[in-house]
C-alpha atoms as a PDB file:
ATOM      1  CA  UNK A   1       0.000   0.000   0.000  1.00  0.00           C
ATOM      2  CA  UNK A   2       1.007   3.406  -0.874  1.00  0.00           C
ATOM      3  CA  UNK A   3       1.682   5.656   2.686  1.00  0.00           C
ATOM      4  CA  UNK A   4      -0.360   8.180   0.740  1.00  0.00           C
ATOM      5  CA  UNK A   5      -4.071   8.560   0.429  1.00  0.00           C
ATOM      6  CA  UNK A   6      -4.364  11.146  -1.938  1.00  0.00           C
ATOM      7  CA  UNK A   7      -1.620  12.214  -4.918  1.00  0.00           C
ATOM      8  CA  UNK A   8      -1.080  15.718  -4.766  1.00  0.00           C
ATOM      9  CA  UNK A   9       2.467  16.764  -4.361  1.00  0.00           C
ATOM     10  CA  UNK A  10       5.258  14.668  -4.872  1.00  0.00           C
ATOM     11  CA  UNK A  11       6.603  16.099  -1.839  1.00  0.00           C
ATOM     12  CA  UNK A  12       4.151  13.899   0.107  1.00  0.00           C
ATOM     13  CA  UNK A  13       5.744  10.442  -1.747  1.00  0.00           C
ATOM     14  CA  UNK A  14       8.007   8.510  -0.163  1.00  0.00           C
ATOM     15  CA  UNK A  15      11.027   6.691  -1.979  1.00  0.00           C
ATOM     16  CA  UNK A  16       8.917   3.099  -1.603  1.00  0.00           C
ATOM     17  CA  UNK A  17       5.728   4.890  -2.662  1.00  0.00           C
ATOM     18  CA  UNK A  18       7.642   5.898  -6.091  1.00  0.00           C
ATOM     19  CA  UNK A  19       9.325   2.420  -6.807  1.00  0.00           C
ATOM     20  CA  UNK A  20       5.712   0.956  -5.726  1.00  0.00           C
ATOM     21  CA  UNK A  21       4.216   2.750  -8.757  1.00  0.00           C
ATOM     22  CA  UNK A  22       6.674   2.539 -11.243  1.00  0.00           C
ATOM     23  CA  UNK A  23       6.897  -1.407 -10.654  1.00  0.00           C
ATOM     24  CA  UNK A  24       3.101  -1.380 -10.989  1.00  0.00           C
ATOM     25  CA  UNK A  25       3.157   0.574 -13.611  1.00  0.00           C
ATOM     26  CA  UNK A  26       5.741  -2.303 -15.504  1.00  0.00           C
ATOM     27  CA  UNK A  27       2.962  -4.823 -15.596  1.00  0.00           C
ATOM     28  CA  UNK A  28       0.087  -2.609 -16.651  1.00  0.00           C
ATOM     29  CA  UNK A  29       2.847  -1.809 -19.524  1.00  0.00           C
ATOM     30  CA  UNK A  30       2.958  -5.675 -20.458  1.00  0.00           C
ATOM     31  CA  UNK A  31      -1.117  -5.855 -20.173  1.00  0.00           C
ATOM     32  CA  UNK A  32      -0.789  -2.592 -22.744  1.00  0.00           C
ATOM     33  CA  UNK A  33       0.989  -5.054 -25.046  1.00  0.00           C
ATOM     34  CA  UNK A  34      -2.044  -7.499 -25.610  1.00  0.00           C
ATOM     35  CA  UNK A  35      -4.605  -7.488 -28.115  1.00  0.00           C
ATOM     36  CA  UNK A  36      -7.334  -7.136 -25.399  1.00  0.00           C
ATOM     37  CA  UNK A  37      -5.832  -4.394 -23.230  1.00  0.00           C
ATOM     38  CA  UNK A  38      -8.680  -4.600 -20.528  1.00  0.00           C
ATOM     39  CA  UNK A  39      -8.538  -5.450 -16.734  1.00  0.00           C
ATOM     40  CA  UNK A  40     -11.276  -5.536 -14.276  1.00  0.00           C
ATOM     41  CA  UNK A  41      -9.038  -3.573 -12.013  1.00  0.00           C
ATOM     42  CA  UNK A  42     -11.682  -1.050 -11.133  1.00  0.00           C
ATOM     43  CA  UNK A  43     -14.607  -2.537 -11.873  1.00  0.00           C
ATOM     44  CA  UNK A  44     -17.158  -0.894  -9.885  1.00  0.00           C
ATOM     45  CA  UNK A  45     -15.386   1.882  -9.242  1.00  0.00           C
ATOM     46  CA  UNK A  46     -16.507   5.706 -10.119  1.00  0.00           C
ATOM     47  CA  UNK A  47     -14.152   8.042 -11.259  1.00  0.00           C
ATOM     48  CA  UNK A  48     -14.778  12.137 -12.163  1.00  0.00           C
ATOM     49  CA  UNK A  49     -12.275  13.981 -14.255  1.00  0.00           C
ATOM     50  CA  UNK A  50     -12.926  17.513 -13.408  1.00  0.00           C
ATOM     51  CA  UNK A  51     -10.392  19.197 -15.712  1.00  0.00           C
ATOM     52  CA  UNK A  52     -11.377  23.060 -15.523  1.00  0.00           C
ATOM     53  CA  UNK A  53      -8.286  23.962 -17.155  1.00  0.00           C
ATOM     54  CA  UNK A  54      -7.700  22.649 -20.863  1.00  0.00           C
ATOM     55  CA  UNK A  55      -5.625  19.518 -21.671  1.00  0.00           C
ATOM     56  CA  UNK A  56      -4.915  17.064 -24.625  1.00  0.00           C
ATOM     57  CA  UNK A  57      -2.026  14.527 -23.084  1.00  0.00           C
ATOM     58  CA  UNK A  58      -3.251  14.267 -19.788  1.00  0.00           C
ATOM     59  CA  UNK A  59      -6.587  14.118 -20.168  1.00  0.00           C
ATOM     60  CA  UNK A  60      -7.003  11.373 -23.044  1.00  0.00           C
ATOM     61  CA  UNK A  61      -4.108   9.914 -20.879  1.00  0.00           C
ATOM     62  CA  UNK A  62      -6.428   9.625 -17.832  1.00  0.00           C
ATOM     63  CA  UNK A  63      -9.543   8.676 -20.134  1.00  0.00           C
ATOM     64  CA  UNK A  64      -7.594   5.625 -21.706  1.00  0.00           C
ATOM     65  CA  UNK A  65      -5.740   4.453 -18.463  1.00  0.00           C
ATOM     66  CA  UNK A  66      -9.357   3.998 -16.376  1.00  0.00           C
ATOM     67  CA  UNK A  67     -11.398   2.314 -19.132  1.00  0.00           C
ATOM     68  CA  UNK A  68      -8.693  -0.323 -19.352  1.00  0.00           C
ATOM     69  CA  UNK A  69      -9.048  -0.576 -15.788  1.00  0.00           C
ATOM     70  CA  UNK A  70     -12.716  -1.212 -16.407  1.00  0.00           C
ATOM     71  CA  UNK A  71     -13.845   1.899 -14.345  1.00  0.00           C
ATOM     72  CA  UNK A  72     -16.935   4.098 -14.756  1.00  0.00           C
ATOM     73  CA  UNK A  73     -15.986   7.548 -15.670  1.00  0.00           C
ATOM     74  CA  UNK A  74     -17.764  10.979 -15.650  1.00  0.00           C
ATOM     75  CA  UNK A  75     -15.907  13.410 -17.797  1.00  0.00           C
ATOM     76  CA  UNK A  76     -16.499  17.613 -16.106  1.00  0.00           C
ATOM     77  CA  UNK A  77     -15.325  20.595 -17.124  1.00  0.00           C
ATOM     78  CA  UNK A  78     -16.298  23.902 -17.026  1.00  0.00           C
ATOM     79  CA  UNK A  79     -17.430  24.967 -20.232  1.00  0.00           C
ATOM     80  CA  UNK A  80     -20.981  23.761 -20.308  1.00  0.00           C
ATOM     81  CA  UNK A  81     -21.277  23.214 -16.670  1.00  0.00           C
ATOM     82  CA  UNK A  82     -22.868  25.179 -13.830  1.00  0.00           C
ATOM     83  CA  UNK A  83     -19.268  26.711 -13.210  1.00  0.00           C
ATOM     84  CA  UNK A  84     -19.853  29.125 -16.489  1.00  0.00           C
ATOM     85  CA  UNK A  85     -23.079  30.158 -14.259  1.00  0.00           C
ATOM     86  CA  UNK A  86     -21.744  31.203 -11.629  1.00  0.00           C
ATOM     87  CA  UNK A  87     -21.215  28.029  -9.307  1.00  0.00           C
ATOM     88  CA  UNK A  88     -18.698  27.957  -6.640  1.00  0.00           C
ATOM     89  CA  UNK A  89     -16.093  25.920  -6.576  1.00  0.00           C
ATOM     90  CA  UNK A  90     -17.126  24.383  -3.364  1.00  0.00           C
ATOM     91  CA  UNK A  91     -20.418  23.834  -4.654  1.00  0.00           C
ATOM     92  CA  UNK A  92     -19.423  22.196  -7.494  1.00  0.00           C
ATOM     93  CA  UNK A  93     -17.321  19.438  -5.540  1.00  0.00           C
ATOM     94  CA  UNK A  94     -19.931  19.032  -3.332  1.00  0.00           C
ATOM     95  CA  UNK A  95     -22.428  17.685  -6.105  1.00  0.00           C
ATOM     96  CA  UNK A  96     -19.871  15.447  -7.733  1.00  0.00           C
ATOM     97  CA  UNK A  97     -19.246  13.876  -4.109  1.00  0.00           C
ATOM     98  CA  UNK A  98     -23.250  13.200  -3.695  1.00  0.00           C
ATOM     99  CA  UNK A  99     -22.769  11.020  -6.348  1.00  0.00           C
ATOM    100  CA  UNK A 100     -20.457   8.738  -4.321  1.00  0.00           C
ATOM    101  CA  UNK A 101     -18.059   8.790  -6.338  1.00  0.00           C
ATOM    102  CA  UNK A 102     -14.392   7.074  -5.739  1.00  0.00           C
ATOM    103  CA  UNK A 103     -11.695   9.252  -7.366  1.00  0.00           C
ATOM    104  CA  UNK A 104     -11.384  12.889  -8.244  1.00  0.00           C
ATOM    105  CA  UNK A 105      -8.889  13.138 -11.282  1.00  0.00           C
ATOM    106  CA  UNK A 106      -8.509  17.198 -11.229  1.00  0.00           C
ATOM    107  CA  UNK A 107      -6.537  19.936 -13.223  1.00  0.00           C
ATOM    108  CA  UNK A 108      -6.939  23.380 -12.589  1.00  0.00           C
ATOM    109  CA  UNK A 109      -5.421  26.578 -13.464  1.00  0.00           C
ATOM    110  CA  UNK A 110      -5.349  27.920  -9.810  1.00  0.00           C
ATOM    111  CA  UNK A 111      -2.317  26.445  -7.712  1.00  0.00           C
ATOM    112  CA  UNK A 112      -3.805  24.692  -4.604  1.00  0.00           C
ATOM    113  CA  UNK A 113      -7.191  23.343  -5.869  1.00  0.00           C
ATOM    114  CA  UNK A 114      -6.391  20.024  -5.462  1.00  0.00           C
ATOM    115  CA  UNK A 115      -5.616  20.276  -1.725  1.00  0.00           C
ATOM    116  CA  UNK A 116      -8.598  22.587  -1.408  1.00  0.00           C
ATOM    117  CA  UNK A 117     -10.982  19.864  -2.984  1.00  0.00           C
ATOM    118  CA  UNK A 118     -10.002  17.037   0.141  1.00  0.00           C
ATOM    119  CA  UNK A 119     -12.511  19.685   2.163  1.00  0.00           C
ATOM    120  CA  UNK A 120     -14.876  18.807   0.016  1.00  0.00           C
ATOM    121  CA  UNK A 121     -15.409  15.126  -0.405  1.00  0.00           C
ATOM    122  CA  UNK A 122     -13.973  12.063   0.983  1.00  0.00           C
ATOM    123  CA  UNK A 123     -13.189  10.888  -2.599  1.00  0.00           C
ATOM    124  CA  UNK A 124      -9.672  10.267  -3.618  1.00  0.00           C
ATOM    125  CA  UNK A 125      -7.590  13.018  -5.075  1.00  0.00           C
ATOM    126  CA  UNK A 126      -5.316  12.991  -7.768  1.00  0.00           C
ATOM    127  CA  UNK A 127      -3.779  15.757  -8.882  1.00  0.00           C
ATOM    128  CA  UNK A 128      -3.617  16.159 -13.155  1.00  0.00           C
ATOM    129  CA  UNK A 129      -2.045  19.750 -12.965  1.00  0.00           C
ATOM    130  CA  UNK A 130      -2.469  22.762 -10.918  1.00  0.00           C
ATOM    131  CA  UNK A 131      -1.390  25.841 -11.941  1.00  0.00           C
ATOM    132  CA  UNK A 132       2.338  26.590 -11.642  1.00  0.00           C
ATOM    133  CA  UNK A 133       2.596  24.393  -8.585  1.00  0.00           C
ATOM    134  CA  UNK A 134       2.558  20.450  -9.188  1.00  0.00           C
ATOM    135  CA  UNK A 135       2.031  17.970 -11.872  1.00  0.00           C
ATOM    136  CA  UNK A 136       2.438  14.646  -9.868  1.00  0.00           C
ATOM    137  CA  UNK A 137       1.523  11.740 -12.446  1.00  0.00           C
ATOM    138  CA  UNK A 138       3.924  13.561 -15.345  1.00  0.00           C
ATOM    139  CA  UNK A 139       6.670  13.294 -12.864  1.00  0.00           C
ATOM    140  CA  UNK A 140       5.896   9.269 -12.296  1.00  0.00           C
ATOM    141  CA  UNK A 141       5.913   8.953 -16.217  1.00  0.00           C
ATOM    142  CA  UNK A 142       9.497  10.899 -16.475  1.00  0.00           C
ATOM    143  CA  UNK A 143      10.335   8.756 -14.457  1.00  0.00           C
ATOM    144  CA  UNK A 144       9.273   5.431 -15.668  1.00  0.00           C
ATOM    145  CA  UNK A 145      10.611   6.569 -19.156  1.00  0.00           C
ATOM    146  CA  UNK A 146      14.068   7.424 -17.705  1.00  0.00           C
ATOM    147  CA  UNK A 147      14.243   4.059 -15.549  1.00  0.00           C
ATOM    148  CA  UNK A 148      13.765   2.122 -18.352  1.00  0.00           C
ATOM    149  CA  UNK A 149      16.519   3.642 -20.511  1.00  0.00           C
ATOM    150  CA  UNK A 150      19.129   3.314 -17.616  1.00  0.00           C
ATOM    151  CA  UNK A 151      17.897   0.599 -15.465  1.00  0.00           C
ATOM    152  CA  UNK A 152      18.158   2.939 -12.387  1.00  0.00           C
ATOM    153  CA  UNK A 153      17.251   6.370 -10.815  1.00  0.00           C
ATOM    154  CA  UNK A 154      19.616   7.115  -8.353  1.00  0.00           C
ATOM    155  CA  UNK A 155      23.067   8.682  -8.912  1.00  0.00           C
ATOM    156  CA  UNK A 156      22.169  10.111 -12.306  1.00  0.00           C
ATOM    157  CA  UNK A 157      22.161  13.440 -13.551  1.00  0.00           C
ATOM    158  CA  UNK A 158      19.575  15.759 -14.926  1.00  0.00           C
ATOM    159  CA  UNK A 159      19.507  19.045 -16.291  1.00  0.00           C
ATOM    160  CA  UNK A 160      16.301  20.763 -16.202  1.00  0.00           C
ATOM    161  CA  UNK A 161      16.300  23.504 -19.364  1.00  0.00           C
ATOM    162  CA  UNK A 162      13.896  26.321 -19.903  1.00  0.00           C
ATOM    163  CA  UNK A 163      11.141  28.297 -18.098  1.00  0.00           C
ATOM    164  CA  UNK A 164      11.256  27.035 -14.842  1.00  0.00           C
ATOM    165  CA  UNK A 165       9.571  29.838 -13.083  1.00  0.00           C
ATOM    166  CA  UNK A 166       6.403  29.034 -14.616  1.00  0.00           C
ATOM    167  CA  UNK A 167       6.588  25.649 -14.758  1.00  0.00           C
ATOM    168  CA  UNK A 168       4.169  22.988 -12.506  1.00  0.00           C
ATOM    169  CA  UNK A 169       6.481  20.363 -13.641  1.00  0.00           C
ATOM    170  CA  UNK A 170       9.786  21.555 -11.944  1.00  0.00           C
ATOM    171  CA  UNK A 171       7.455  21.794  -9.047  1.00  0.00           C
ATOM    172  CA  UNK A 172       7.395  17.895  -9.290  1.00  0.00           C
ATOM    173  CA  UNK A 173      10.338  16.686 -10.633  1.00  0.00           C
ATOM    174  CA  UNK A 174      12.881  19.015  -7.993  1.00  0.00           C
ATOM    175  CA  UNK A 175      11.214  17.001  -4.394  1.00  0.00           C
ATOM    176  CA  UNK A 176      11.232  13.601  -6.678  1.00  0.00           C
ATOM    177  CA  UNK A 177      14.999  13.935  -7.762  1.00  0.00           C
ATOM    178  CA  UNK A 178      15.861  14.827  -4.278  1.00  0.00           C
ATOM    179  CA  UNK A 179      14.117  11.912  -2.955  1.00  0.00           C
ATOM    180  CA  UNK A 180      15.425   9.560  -4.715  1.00  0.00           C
ATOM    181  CA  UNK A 181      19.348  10.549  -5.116  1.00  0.00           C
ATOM    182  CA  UNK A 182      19.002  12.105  -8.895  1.00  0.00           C
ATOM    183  CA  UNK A 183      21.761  15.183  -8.722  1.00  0.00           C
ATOM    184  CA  UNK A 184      19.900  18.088 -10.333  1.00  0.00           C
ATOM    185  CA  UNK A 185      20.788  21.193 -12.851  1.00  0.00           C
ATOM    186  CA  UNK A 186      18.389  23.860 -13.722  1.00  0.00           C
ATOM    187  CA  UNK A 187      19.480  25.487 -16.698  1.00  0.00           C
ATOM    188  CA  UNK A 188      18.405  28.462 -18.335  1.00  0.00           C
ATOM    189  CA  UNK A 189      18.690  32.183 -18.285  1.00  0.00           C
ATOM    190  CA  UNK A 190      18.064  33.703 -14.920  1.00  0.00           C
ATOM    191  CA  UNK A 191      14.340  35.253 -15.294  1.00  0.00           C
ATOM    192  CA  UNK A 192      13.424  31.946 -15.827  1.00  0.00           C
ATOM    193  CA  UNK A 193      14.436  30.554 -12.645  1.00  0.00           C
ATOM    194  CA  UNK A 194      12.516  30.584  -8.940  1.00  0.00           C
ATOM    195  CA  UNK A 195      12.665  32.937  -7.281  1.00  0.00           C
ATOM    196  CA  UNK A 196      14.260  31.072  -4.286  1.00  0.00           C
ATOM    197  CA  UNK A 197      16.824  28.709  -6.647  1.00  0.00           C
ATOM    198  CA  UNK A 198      19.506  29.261  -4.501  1.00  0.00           C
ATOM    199  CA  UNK A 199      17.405  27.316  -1.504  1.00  0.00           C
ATOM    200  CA  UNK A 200      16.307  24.520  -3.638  1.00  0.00           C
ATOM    201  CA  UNK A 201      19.185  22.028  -3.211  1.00  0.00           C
ATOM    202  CA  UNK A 202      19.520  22.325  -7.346  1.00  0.00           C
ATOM    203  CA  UNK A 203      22.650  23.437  -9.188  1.00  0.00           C
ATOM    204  CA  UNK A 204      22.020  26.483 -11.636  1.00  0.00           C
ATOM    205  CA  UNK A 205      23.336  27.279 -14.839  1.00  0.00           C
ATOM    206  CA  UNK A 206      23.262  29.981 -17.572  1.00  0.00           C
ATOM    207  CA  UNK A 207      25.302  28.150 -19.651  1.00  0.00           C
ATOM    208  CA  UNK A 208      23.854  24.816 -21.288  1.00  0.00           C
ATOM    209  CA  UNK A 209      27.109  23.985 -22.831  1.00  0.00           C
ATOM    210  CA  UNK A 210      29.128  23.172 -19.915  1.00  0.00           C
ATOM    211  CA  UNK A 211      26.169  20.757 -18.446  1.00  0.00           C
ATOM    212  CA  UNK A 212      25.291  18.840 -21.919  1.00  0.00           C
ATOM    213  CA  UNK A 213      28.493  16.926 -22.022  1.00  0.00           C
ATOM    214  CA  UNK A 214      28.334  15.721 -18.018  1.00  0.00           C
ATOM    215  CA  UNK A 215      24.370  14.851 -17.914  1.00  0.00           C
ATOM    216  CA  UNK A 216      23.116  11.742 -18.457  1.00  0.00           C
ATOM    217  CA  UNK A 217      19.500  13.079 -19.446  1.00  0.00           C
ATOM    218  CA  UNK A 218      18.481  16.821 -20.407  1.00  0.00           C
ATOM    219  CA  UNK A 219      15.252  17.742 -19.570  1.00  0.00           C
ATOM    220  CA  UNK A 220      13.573  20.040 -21.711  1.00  0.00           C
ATOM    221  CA  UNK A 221      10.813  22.582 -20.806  1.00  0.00           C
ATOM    222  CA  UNK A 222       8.354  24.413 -23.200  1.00  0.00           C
ATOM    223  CA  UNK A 223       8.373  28.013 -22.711  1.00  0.00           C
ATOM    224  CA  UNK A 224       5.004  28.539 -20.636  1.00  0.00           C
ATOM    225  CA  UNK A 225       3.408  31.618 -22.847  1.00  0.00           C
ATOM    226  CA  UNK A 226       0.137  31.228 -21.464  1.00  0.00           C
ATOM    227  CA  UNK A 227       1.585  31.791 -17.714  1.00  0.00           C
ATOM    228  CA  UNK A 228       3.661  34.778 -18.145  1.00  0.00           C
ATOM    229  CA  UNK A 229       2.806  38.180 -17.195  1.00  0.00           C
ATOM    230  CA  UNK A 230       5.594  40.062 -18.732  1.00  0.00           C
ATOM    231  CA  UNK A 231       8.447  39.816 -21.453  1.00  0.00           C
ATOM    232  CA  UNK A 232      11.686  37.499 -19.673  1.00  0.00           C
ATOM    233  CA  UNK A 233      13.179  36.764 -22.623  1.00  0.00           C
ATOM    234  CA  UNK A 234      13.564  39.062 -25.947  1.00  0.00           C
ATOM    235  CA  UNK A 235      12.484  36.623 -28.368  1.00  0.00           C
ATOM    236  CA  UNK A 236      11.751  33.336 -29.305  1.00  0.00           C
ATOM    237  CA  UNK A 237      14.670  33.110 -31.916  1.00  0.00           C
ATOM    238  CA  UNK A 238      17.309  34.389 -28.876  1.00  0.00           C
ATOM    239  CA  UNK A 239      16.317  31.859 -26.949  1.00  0.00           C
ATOM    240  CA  UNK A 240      16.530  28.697 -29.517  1.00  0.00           C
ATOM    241  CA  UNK A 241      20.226  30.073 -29.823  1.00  0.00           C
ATOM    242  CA  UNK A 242      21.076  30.481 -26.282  1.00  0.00           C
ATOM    243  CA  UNK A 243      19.199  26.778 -24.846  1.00  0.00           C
ATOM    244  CA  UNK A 244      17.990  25.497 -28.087  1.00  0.00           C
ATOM    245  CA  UNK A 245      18.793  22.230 -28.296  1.00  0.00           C
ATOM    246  CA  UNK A 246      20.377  22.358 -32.113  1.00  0.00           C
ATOM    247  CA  UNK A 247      22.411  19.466 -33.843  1.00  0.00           C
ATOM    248  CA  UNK A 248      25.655  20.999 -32.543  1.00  0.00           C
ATOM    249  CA  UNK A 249      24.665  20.736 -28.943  1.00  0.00           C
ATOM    250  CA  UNK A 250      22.834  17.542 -29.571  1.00  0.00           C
ATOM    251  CA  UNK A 251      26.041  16.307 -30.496  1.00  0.00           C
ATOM    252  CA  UNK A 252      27.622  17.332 -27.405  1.00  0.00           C
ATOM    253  CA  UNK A 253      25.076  14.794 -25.184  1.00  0.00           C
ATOM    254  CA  UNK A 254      27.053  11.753 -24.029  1.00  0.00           C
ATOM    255  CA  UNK A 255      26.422   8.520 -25.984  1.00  0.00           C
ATOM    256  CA  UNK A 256      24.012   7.247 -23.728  1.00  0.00           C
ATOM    257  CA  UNK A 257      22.297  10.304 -22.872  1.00  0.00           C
ATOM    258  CA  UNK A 258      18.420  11.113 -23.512  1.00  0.00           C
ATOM    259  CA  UNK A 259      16.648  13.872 -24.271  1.00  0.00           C
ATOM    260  CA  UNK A 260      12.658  14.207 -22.632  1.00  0.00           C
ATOM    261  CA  UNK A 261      10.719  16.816 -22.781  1.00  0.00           C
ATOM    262  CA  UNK A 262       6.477  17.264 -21.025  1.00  0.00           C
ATOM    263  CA  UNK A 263       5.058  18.242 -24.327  1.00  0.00           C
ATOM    264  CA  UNK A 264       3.833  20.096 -26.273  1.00  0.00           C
ATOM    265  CA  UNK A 265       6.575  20.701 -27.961  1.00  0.00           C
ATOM    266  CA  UNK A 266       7.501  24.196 -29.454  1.00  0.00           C
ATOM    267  CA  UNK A 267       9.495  23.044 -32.426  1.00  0.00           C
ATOM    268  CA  UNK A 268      12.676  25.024 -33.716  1.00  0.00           C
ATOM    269  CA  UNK A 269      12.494  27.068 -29.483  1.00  0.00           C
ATOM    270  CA  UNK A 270      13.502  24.373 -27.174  1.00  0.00           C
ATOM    271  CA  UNK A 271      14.679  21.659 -29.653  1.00  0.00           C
ATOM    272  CA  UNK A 272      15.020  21.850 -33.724  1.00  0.00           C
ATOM    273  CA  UNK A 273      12.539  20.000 -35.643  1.00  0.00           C
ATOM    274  CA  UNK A 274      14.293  17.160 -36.902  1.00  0.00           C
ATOM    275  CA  UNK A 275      15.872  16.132 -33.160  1.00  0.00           C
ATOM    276  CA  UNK A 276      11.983  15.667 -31.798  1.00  0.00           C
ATOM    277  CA  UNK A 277      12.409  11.606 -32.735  1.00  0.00           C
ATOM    278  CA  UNK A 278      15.679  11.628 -32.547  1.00  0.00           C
ATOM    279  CA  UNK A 279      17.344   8.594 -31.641  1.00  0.00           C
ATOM    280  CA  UNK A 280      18.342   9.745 -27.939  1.00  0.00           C
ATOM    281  CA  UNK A 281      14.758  11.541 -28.208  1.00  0.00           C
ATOM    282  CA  UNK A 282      12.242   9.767 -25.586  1.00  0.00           C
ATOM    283  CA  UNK A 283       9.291  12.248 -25.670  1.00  0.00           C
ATOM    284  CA  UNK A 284       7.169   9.024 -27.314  1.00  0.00           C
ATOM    285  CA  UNK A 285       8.279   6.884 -24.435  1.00  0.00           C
ATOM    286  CA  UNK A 286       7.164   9.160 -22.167  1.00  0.00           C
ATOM    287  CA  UNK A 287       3.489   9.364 -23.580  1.00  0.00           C
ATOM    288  CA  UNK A 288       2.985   5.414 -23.815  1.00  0.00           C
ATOM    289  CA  UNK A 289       4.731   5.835 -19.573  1.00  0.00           C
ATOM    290  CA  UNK A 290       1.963   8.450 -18.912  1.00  0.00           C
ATOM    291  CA  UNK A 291      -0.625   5.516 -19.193  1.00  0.00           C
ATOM    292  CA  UNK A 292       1.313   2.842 -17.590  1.00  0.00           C
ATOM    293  CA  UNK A 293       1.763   5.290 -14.720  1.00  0.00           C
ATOM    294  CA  UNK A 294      -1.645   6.348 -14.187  1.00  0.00           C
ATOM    295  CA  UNK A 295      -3.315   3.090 -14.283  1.00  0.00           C
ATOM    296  CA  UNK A 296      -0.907   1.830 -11.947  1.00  0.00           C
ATOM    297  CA  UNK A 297      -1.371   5.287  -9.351  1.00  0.00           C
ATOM    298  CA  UNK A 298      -5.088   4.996  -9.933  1.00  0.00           C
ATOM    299  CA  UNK A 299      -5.093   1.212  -8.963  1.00  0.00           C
ATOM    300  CA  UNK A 300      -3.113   1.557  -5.548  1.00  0.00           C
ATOM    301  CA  UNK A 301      -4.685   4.277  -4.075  1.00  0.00           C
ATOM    302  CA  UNK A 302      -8.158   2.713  -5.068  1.00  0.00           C
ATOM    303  CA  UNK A 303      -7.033  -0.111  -2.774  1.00  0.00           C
ATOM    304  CA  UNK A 304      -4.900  -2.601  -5.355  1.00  0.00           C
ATOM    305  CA  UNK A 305      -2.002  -4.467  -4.803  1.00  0.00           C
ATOM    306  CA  UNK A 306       1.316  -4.435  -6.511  1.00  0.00           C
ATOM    307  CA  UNK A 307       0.871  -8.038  -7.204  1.00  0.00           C
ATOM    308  CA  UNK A 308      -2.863  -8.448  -7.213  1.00  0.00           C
ATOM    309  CA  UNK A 309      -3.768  -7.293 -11.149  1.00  0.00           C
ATOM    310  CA  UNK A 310      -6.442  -9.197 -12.380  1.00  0.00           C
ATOM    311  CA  UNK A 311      -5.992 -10.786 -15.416  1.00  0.00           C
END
C-alpha cells in the first residue's frame, strides 16, 4: 500500500511509494501489449475527471488508463457546466461527491485546488495539474521513461532547461529527484528561474554547454506563454540560440544520454525539428509511460495491490 491517500504533491511520496508505482506501472505496460488491453481492475469503481483547465495529453491519458481498468468515468469541465453560471467551486465538488463517487482526477489553473478539494469530499484526489505548482503523475511517467533507458534512478544526472519559473512540472520533478538521489541542474537564463533557486538544493546554470556533455538526461521545458505576465526573454529566436537544443549541442550529449521533454513541444524554441524523434529523443516513451503510470497510481490508491492485477 502506498503511505499516501491522496496524490497531490510529490513532496508527500516517499522513496517506496515511487518504486511501488513505477513497478506497478511495468505490468500494466505488459497488459498494454495485448490485443485485449482490458482489466477488471476497477470494476465498480466511479471516477470524475474535473479538468477546468484545458488539456490534450493528460486528459485522453487519464480517459484511456481507467477504461482499461474497467472503471466508470464521468468526464467535467467547465465549459458547459454550472461553473460558467456562476457556481462555486465548493459547490461544485460538493455535487460530484453526492454522487459517491471514488476518485477525483482534477486539473486546474489555480495552484492549490487540489488540496482545497479534500474539504470537500472524501473521494480520492489525484492531482492532473495545478497551476504553476505540481504535476504529480507527469513526474511518475518521467520517471518510468528514464528508468527504463538506464535501469536505475539514483546517482544520475539531470539538467532541467527552460522556463522554470512558470513551470508545474519543476514543481514535481525538484522534491522527486531529491528523494530519490538524482543530482539536479536547472538550466536556463536567470528570469526563468525561482525565485528562491539558490534554496532549492539544485545546481544552476546559464550556460547549457558546460552541463550537456556531463548529464546523463536533459530535460527540456516548453516556454510557458500562457503563464507569463511580462516579457523574460527578448524573443523566441534568442532563446533557440542560447538553450535550443540544435544538432551541434545535440552532439555534445554523451552517448548514452536522452533527451525528454512534457510536451507540447515548441518546435525550432527548445529543440530543432528534426531532433523531436531523434534517436536519444524519448518524448514518445514518455506518452505510452503516462498511461502505464496512471493506471498503476489509480489502482493503488483505489485499494490494489502491486501483485494483485487481475488478469
Amino acid at each position: 500500500m502506498l503511505s499516501v491517500k491522496h496524490l497531490t504533491d510529490t513532496n508527500e511520496l516517499t522513496k517506496d511509494d515511487f518504486y511501488q508505482i513505477l513497478d506497478t506501472a511495468k505490468a500494466f505496460e505488459e497488459i498494454n501489449s495485448r490485443p485485449i488491453k482490458k482489466v477488471p481492475a476497477l470494476k465498480g469503481k466511479t471516477i470524475v475527471n474535473m479538468f477546468l483547465e484545458n488539456s490534450t495529453r493528460t486528459r485522453s491519458s487519464f480517459e484511456i488508463a481507467e477504461k482499461r481498468l474497467s472503471a466508470d468515468t464521468l468526464n467535467f469541465s467547465s465549459s458547459g457546466s454550472a461553473v460558467k453560471k456562476g457556481e462555486s467551486f465548493e459547490d461544485t465538488a460538493r455535487t460530484l461527491s453526492a454522487y459517491k463517487i471514488d476518485m477525483v482526477v482534477i486539473r486546474d489553473s489555480h495552484a492549490g485546488a487540489p488540496e482545497l478539494l479534500k474539504n470537500y469530499t472524501d473521494a480520492v484526489i489525484m492531482n492532473a495539474g495545478d497551476g504553476k505548482h505540481q504535476h504529480p503523475t507527469q513526474t511518475l511517467l518521467d520517471l518510468y521513461a528514464i528508468r527504463a533507458h538506464f535501469g536505475k534512478l539514483e546517482g544520475l544526472n539531470i539538467a532541467i532547461v527552460g522556463d522554470c519559473s512558470h513551470s508545474r512540472v519543476v514543481g514535481s520533478l525538484v522534491p522527486a529527484f531529491k528523494t530519490l538521489g538524482i543530482k539536479t541542474t536547472l538550466v536556463g537564463p536567470r528570469t526563468f528561474m525561482p525565485k528562491f533557486v539558490d534554496q532549492m538544493d539544485v545546481n544552476y546554470t546559464s550556460n547549457i554547454e558546460e552541463v550537456l556533455p556531463e548529464v546523463d538526461v536533459v530535460y527540456l521545458l516548453r516556454i510557458q506563454l500562457e503563464r507569463i505576465d511580462s516579457t523574460p526573454i527578448p524573443s523566441l529566436e534568442e532563446y533557440r540560440d542560447l538553450y535550443g537544443i540544435t544538432q551541434e549541442r545535440y552532439d555534445m550529449l554523451k552517448e548514452n544520454a536522452i533527451v525528454c521533454h512534457p510536451g507540447p513541444v515548441n518546435r525550432g524554441v527548445e529543440i530543432d525539428s528534426e531532433l523531436v524523434y531523434a534517436p536519444k529523443s524519448r518524448i514518445i516513451d514518455q506518452v505510452s509511460a503516462g498511461l502505464y503510470v496512471r493506471m498503476a497510481s489509480m489502482y493503488l490508491l483505489l485499494g490494489g495491490e502491486v501483485n494483485g492485477i487481475a488478469d
